[in-house]
Protein backbone atom coordinates (compact mmCIF):
# COMPACT_ATOMS: atom_id res chain seq x y z
CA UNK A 1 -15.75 16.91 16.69
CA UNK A 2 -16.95 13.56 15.58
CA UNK A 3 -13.96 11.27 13.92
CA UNK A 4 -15.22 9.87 10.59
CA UNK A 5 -13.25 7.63 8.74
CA UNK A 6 -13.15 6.80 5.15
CA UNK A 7 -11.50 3.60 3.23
CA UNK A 8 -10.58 4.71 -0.63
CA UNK A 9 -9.23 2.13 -2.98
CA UNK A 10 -6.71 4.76 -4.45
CA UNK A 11 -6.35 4.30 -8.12
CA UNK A 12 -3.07 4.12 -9.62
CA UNK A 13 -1.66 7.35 -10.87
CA UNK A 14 -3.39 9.55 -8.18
CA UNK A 15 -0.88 10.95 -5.47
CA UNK A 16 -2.22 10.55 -2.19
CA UNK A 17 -2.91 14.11 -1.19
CA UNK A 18 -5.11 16.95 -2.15
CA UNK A 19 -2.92 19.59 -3.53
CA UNK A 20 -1.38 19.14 -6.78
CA UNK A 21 2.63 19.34 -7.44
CA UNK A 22 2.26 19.98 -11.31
CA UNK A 23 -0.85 20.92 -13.56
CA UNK A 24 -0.88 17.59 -14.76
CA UNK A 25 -1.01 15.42 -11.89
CA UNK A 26 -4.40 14.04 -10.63
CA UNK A 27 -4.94 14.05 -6.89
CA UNK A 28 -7.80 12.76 -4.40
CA UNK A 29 -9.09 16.21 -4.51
CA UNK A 30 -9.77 14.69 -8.29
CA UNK A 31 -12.33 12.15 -7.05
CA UNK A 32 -16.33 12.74 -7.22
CA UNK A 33 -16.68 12.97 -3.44
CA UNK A 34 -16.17 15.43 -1.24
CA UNK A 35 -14.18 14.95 2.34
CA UNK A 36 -14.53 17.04 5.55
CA UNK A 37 -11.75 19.66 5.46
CA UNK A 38 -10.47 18.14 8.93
CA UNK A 39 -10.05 15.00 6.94
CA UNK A 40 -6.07 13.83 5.68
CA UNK A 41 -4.74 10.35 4.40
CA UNK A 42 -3.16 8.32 7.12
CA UNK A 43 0.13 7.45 5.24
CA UNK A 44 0.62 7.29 1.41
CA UNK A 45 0.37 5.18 -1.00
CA UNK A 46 2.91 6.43 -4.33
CA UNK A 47 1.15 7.41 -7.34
CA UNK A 48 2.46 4.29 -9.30
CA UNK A 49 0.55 2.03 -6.42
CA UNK A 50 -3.00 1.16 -5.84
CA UNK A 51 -5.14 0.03 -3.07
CA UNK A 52 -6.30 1.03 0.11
CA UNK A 53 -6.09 4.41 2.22
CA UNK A 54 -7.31 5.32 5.19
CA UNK A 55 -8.76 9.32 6.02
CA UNK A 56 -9.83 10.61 8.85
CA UNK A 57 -10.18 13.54 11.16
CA UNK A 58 -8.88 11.32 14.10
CA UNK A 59 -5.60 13.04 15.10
CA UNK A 60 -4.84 10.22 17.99
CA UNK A 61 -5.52 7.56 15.64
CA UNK A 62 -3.38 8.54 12.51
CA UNK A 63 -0.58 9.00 15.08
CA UNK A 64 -0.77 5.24 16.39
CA UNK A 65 -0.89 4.20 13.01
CA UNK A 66 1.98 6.04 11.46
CA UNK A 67 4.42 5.45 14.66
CA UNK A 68 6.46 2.24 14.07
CA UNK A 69 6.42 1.40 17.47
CA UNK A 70 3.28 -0.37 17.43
CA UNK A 71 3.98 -2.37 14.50
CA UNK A 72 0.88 -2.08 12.42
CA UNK A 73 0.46 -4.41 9.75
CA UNK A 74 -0.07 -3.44 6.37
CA UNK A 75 -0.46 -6.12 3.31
CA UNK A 76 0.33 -5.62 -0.10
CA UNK A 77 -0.13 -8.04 -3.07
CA UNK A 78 3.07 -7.56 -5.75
CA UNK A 79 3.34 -8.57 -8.93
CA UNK A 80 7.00 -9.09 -9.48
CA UNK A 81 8.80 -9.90 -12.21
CA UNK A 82 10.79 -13.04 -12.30
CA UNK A 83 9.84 -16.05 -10.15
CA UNK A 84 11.33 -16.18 -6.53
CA UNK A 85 13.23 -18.77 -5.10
CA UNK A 86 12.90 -19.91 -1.94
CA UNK A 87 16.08 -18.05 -0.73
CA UNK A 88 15.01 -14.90 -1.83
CA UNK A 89 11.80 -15.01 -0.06
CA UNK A 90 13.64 -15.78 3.03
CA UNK A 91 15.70 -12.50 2.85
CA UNK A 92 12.34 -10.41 2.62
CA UNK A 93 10.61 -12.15 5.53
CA UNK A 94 13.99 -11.78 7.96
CA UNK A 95 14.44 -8.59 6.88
CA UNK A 96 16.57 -6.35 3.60
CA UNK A 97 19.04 -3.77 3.80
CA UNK A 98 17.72 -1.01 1.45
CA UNK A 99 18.67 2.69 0.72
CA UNK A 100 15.95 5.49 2.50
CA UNK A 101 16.94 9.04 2.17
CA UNK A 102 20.66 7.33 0.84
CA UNK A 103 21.16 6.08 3.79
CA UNK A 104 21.03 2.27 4.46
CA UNK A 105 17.98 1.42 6.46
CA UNK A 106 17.35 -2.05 7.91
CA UNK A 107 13.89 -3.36 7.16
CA UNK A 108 11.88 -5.62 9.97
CA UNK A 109 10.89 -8.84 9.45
CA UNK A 110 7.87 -9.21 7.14
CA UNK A 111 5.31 -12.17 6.65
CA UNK A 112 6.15 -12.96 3.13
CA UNK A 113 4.43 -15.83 0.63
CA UNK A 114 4.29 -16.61 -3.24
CA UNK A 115 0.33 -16.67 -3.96
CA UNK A 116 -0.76 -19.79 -5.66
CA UNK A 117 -3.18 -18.13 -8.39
CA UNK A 118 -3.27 -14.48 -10.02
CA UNK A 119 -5.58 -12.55 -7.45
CA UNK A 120 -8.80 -10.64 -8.75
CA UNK A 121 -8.13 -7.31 -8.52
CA UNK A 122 -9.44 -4.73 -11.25
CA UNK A 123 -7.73 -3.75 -14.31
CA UNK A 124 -5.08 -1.42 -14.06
CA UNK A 125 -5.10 1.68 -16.26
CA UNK A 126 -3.02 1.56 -17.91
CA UNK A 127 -2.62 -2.05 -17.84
CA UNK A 128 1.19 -3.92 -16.95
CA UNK A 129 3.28 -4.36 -19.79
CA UNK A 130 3.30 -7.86 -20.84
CA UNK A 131 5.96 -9.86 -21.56
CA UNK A 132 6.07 -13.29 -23.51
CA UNK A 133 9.60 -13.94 -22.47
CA UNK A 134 9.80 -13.21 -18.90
CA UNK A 135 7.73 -15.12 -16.30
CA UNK A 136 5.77 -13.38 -13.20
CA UNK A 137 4.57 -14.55 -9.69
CA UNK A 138 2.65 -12.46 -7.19
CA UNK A 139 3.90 -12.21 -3.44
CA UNK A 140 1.57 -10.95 -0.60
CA UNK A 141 3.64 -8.88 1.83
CA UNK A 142 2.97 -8.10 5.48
CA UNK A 143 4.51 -4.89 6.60
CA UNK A 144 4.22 -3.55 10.39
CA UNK A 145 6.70 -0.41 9.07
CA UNK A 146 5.95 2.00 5.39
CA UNK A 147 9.18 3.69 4.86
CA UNK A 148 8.54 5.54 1.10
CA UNK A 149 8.29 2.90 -1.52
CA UNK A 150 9.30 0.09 0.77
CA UNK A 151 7.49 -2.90 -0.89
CA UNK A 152 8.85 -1.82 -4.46
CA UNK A 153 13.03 -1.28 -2.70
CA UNK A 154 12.88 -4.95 -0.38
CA UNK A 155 11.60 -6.42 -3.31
CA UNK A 156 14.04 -5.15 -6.29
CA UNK A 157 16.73 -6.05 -3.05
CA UNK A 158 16.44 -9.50 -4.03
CA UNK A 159 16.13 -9.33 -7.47
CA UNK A 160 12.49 -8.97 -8.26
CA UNK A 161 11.27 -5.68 -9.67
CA UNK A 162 7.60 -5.10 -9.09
CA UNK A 163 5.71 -4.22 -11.88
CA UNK A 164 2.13 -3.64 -10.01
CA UNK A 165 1.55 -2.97 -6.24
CA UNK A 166 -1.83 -3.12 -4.51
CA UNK A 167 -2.22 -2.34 -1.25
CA UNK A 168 -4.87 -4.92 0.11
CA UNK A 169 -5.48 -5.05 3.73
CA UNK A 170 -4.47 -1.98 6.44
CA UNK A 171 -4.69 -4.01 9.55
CA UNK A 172 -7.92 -6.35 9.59
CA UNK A 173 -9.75 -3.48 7.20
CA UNK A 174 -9.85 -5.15 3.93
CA UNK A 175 -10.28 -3.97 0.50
CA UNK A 176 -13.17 -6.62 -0.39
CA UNK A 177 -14.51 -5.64 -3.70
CA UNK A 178 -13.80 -1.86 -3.64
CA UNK A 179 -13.10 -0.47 -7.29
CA UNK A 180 -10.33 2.23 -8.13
CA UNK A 181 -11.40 5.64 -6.91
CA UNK A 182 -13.86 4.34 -4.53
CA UNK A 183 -14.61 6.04 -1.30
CA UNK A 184 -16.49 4.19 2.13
CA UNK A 185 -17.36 5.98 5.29
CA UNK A 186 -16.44 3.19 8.15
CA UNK A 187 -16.96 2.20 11.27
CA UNK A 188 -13.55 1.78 13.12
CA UNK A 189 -13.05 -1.84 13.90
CA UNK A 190 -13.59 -2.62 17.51
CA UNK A 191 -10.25 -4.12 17.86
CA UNK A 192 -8.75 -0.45 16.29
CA UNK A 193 -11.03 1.87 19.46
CA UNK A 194 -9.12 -0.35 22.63
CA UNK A 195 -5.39 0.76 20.56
């Protein structure tokens, strides 16, 4: 069987999978496009996050990508709120102790920066709550490990809830100009077919 990949810029709100947990919950069995039945997300993304996720039918490849072993970088722009000092950025890139499964889990190192401007991204629906009296600043975070809602626990570690999380980039696959709820058949990278 041929492996087909697809990039989908998950909208928030959606749970990345195709059955639904309650009545009420939307799913990406929701969107207007119709997948293979082979195909299955290659990690998650929580429904209170947006951006990127890969599917595919490619069994060998979704097990590279989901085995921490081989490090596989993930980035993530966070709006957090607060504005971090330089000492709390330095925890996240060496690495936080946060709680997985209530156990304390060590996280790796992680390429961490403050971004100089608001990024374009599309509006959020519903949109963040604004606040007059409490600043914000956007990090982009480079993850080679997704333990479940890792961005949004390293990040309230040191003091800086996030308030919206976009998953950007899954290795050198970017998000571009994609829109919420929109679906790409790919190519594989070259770089991705040699792994």
């Amino acid at each position: 069987m041929k492996p087909r990949y697809f990039l989908l810029y998950k909208p928030f709100g959606m749970l990345s999978q195709f059955s639904r947990e309650t009545p009420e919950q939307r799913t990406l069995a929701d969107l207007d496009v119709v997948f293979p039945k082979d195909v299955y997300p290659v990690g998650r993304l929580d429904a209170d996050s947006e951006g990127l996720l890969l599917l595919t039918n490619d069994k060998s490849l979704n097990a590279r990508l989901l085995n921490p072993r081989f490090e596989h970088p993930r980035t993530y722009w966070a709006q957090v709120e607060g504005v971090p000092d330089e000492a709390a950025l330095e925890k996240l890139r060496a690495g936080v102790t946060i709680r997985i499964d209530g156990k304390p889990f060590q996280t790796r190192p992680a390429k961490v920066e403050v971004l100089a401007v608001q990024p374009e991204l599309p509006e959020r629906h519903p949109p963040v709550r604004f606040r007059k009296t409490v600043p914000d600043a956007w990090l982009e975070l480079t993850l080679v490990e997704g333990k479940n809602r890792q961005v949004r626990r390293m990040c309230a570690a040191v003091g800086l809830p996030v308030l919206r999380l976009v998953r950007v980039a899954i290795g050198d696959i970017l998000r571009g100009d994609m829109q919420p709820g929109e679906v790409r058949e790919i190519d594989l990278p070259a770089p991705w077919k040699s792994r």
